[in-house]
N, C-alpha and C. Protein backbone atom coordinates (compact mmCIF):
# COMPACT_ATOMS: atom_id res chain seq x y z
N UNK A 1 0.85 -1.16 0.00
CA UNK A 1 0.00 0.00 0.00
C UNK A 1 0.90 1.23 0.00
N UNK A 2 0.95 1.91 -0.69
CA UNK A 2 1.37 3.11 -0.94
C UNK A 2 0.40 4.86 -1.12
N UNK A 3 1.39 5.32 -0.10
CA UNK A 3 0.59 7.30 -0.09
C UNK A 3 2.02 7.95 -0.08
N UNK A 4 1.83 8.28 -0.99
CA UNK A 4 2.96 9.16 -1.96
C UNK A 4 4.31 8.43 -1.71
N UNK A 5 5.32 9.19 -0.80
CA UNK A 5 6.79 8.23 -0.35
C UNK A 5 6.52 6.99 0.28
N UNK A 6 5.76 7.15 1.52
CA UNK A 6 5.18 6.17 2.29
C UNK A 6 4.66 4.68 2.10
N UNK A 7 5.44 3.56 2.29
CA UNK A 7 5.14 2.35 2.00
C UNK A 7 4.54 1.80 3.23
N UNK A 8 3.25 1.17 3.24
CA UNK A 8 2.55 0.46 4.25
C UNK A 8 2.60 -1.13 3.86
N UNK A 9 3.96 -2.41 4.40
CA UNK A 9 3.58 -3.24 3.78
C UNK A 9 2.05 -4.21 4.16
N UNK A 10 1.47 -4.98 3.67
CA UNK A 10 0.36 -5.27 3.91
C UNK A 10 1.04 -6.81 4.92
N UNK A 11 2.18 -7.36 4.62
CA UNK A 11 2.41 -8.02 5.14
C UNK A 11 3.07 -7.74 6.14
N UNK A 12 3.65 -6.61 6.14
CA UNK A 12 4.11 -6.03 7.16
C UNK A 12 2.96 -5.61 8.37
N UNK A 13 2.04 -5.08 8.28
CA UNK A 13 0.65 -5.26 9.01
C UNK A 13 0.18 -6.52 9.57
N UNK A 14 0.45 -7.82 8.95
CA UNK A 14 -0.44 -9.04 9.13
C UNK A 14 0.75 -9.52 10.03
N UNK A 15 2.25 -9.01 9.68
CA UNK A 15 3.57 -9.93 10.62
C UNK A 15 3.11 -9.25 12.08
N UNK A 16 2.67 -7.96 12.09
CA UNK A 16 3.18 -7.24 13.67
C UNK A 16 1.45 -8.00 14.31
N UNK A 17 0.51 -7.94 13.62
CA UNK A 17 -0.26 -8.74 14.30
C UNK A 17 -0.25 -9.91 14.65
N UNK A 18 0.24 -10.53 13.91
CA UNK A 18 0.89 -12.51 14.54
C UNK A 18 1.56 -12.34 15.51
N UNK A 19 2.54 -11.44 15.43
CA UNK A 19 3.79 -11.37 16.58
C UNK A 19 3.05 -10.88 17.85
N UNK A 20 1.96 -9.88 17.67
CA UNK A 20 1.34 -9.62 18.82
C UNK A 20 0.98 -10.98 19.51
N UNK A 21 0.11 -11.21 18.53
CA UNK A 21 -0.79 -12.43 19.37
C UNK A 21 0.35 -13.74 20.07
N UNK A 22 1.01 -13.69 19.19
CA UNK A 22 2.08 -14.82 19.75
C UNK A 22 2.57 -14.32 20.84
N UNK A 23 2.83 -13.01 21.04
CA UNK A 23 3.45 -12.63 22.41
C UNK A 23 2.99 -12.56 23.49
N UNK A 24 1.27 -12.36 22.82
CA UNK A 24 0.66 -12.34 23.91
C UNK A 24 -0.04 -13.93 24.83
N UNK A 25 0.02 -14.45 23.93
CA UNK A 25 0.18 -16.01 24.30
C UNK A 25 1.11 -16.77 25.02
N UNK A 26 2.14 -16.48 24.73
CA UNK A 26 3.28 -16.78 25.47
C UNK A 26 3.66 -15.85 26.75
N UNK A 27 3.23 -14.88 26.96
CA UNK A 27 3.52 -13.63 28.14
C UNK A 27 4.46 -13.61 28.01
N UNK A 28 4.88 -12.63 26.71
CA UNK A 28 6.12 -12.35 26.35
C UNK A 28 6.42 -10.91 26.70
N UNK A 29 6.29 -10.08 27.51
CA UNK A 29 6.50 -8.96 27.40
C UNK A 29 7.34 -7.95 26.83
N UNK A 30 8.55 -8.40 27.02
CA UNK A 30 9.51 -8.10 26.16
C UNK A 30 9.21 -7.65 24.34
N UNK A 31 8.93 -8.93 24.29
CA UNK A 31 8.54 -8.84 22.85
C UNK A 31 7.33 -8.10 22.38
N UNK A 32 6.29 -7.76 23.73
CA UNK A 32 5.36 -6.99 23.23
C UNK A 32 5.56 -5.39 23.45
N UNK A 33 6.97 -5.46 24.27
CA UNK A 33 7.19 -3.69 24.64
C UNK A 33 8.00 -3.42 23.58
N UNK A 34 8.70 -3.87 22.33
CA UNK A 34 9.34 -4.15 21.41
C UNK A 34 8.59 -3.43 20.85
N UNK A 35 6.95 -4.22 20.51
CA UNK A 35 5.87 -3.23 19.55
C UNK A 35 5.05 -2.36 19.54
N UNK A 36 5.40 -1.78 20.96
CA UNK A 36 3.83 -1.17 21.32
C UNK A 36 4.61 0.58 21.72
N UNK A 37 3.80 1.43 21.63
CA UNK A 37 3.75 2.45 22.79
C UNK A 37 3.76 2.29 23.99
N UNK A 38 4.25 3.31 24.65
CA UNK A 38 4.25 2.99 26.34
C UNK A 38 2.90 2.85 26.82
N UNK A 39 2.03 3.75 26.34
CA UNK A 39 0.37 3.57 27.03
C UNK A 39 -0.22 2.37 26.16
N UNK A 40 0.24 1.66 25.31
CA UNK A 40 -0.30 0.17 24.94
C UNK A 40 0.55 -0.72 25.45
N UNK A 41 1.78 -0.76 26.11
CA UNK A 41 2.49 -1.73 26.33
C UNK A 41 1.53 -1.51 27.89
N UNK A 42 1.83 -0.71 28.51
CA UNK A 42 1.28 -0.83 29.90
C UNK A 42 -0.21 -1.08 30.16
N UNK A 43 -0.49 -0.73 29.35
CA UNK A 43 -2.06 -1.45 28.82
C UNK A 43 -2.33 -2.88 28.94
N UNK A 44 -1.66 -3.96 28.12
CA UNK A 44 -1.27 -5.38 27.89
C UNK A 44 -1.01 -5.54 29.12
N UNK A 45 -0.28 -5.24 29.73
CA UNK A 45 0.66 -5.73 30.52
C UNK A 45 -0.13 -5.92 31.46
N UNK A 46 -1.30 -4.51 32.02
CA UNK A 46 -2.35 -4.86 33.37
C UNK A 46 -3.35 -5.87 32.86
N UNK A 47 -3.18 -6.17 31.27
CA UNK A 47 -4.44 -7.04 30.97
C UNK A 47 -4.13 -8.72 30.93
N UNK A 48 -2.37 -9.14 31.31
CA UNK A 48 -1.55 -10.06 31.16
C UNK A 48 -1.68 -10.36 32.61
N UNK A 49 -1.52 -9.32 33.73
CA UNK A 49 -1.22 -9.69 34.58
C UNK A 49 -2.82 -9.86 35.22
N UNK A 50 -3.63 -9.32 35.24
CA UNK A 50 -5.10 -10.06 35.15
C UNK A 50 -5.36 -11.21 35.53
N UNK A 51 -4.73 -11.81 33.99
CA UNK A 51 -4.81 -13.11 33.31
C UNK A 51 -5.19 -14.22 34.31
N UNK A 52 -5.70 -15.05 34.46
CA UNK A 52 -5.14 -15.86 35.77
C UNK A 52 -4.82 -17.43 34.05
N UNK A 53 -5.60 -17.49 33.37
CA UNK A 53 -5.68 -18.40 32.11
C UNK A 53 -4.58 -18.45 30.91
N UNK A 54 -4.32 -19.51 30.95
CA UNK A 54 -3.21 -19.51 29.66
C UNK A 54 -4.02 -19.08 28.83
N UNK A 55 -3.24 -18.39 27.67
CA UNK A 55 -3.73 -18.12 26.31
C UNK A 55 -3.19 -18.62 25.20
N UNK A 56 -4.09 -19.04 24.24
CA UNK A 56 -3.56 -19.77 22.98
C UNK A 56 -4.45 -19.18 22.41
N UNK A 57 -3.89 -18.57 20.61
CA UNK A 57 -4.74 -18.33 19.91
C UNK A 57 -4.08 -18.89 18.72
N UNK A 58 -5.17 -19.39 17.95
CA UNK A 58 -4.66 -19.91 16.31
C UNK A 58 -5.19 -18.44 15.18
N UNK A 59 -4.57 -17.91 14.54
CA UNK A 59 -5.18 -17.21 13.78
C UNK A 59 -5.14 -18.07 12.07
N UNK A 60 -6.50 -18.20 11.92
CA UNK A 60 -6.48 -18.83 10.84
C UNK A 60 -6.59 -18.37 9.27
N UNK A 61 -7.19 -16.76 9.73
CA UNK A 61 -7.32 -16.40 8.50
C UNK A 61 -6.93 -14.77 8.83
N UNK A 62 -6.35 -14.06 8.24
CA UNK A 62 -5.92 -12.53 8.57
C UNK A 62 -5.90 -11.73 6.84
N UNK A 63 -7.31 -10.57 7.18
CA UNK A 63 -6.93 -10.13 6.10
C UNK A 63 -6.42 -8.21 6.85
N UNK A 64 -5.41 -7.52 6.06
CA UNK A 64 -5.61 -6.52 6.63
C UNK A 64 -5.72 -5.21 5.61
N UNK A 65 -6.23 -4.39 5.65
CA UNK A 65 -6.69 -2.72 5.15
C UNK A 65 -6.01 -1.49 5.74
N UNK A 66 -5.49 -0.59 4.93
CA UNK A 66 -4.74 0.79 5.26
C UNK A 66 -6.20 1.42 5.07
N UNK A 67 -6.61 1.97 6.32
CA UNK A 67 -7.43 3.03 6.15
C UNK A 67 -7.46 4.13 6.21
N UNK A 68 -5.81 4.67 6.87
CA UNK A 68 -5.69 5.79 6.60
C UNK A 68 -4.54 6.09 7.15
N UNK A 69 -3.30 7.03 6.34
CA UNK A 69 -2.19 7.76 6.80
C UNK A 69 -2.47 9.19 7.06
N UNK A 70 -1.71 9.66 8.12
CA UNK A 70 -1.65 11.23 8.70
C UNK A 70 -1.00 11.44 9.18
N UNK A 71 -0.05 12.67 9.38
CA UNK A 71 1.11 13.50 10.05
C UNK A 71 0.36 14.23 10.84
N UNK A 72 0.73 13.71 12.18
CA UNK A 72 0.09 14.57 13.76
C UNK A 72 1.58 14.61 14.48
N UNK A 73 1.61 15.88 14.49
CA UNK A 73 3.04 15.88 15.23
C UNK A 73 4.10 16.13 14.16
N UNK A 74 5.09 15.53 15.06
CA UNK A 74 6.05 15.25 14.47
C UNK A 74 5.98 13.61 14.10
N UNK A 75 5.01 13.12 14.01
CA UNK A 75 4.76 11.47 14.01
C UNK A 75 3.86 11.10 12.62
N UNK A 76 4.12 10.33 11.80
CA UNK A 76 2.94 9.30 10.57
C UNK A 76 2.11 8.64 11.82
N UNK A 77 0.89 8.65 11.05
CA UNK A 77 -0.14 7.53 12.06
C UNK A 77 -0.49 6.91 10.59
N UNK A 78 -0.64 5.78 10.91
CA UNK A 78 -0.96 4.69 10.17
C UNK A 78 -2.67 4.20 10.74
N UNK A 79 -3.47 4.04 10.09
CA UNK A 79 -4.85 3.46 10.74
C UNK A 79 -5.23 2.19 9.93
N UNK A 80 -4.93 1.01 10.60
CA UNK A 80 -5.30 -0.20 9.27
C UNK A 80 -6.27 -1.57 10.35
N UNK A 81 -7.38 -1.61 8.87
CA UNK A 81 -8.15 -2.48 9.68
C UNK A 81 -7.94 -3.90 9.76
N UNK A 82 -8.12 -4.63 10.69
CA UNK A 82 -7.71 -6.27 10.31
C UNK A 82 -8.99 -6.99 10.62
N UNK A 83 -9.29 -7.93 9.70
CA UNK A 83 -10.80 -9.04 9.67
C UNK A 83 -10.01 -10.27 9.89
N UNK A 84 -10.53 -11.05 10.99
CA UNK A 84 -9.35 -12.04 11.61
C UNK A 84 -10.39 -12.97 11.23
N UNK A 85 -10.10 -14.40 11.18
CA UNK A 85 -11.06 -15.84 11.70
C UNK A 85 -9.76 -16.24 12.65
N UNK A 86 -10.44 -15.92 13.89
CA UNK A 86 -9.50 -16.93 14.95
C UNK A 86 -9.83 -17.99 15.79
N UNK A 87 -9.51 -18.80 16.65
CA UNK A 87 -9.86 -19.27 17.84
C UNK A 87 -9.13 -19.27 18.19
N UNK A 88 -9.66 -19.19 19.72
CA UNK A 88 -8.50 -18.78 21.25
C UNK A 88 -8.70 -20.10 22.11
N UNK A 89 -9.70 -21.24 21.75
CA UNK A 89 -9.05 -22.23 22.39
C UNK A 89 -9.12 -23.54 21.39
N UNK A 90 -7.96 -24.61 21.47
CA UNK A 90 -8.09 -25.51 20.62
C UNK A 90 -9.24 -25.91 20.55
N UNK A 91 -10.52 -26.53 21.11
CA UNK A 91 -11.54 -27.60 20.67
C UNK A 91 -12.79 -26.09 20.34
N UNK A 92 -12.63 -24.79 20.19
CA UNK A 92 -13.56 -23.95 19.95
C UNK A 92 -13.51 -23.83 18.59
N UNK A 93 -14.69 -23.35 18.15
CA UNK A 93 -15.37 -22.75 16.94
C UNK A 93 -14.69 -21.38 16.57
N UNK A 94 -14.32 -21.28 15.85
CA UNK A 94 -13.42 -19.92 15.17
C UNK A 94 -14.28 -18.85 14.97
N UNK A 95 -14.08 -17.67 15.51
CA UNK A 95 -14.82 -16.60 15.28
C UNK A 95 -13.91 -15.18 14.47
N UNK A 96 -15.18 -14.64 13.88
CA UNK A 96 -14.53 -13.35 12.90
C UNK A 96 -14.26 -12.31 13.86
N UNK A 97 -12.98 -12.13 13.98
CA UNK A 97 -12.39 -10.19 15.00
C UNK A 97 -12.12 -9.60 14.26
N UNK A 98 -12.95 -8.56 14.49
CA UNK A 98 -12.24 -7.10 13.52
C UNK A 98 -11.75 -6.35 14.25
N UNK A 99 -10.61 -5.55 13.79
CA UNK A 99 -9.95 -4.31 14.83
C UNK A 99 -9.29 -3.41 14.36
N UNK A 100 -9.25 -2.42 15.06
CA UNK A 100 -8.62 -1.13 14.00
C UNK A 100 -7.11 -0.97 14.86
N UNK A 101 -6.37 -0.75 14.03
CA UNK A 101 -5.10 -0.86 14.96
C UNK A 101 -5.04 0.52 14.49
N UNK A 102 -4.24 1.27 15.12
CA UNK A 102 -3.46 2.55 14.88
C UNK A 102 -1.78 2.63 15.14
N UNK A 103 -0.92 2.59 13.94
CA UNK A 103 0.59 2.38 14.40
C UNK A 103 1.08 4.12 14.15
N UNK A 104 1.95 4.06 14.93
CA UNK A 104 2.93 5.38 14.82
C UNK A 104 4.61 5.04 14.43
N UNK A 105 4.97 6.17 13.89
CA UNK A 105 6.52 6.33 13.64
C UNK A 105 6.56 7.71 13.99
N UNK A 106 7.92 8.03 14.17
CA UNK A 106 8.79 8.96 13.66
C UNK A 106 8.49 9.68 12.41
N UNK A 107 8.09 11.17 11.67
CA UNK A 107 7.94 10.89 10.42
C UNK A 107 9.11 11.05 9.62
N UNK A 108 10.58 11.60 10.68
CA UNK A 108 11.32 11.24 10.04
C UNK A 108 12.20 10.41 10.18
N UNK A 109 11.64 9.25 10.56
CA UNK A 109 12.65 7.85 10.80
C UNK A 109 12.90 7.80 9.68
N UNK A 110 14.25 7.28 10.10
CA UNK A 110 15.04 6.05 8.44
C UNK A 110 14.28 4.19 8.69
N UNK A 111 13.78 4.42 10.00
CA UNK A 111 13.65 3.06 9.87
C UNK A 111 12.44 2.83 9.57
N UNK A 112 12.05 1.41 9.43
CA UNK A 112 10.65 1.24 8.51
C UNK A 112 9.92 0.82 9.78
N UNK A 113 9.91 0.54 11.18
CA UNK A 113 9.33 -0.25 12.06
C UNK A 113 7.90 0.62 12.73
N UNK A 114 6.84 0.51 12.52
CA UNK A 114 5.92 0.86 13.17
C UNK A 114 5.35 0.95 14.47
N UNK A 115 5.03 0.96 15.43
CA UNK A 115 4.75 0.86 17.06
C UNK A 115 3.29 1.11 17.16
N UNK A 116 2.71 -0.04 17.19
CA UNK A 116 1.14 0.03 17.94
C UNK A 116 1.03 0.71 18.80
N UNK A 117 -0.40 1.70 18.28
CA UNK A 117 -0.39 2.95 19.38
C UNK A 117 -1.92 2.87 19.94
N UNK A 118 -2.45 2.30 19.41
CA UNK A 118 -4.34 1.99 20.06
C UNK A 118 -4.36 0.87 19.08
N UNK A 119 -5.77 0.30 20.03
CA UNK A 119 -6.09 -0.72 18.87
C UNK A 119 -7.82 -0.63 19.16
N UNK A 120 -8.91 -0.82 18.54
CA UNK A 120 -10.29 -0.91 19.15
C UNK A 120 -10.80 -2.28 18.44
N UNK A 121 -11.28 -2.72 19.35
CA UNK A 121 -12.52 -4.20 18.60
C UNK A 121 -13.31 -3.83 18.18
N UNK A 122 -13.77 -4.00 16.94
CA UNK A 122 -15.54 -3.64 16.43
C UNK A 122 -16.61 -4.58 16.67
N UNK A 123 -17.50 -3.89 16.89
CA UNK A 123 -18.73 -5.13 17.02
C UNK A 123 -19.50 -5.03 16.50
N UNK A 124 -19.93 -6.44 16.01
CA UNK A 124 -21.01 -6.83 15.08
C UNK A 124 -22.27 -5.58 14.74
């Protein structure tokens, strides 16, 4: 996906969401303060430590959408939607999640790495 210089890869979108979920499955923190903002990492983190339940999720089907780039700040916001088929426990029935992620950069990074900055669930 492309807006003017700006490359959004689409797989690049679908990798940072696997890696989420995997991290968050595993209570990886590390790996999820890697991707997130400070007010989404600390977010996870009260929602990890919660937890009292292992988590497993299979994502079986991931499609994802750029819905929108913008310069706020000194920062790109990225807004892209994802339509998941997942299940979160092996012997369950797979259900459709939709969610709007919002990533941020630098807008003048050299580097290409994005940082989840909100995310919202939609409902049916």
């Amino acid at each position: 996906m492309k807006i003017g210089l700006l490359t959004i890869s689409d797989r690049g979108a679908k990798g940072a969401f696997k890696m989420l979920q995997a991290a968050w499955d595993k209570n990886d923190l590390a790996e999820i303060r890697s991707l997130t903002t400070d007010k989404v990492f600390a977010e996870i983190q009260t929602q990890l430590k919660g937890s009292s339940s292992d988590n497993h999720t299979d994502v079986l089907k991931i499609d994802a959408e750029l819905l929108e780039i913008r310069e706020i700040g000194n920062d790109l916001e990225a807004v892209v939607l994802f339509d998941t088929l997942m299940r979160e426990e092996v012997s369950a029935h797979p259900e459709q999640v939709r969610e709007v992620w919002t990533f941020i950069k630098p807008k003048n990074s050299l580097q290409a790495k994005w940082y989840l900055d909100g995310l919202q669930q939609l409902e049916d």
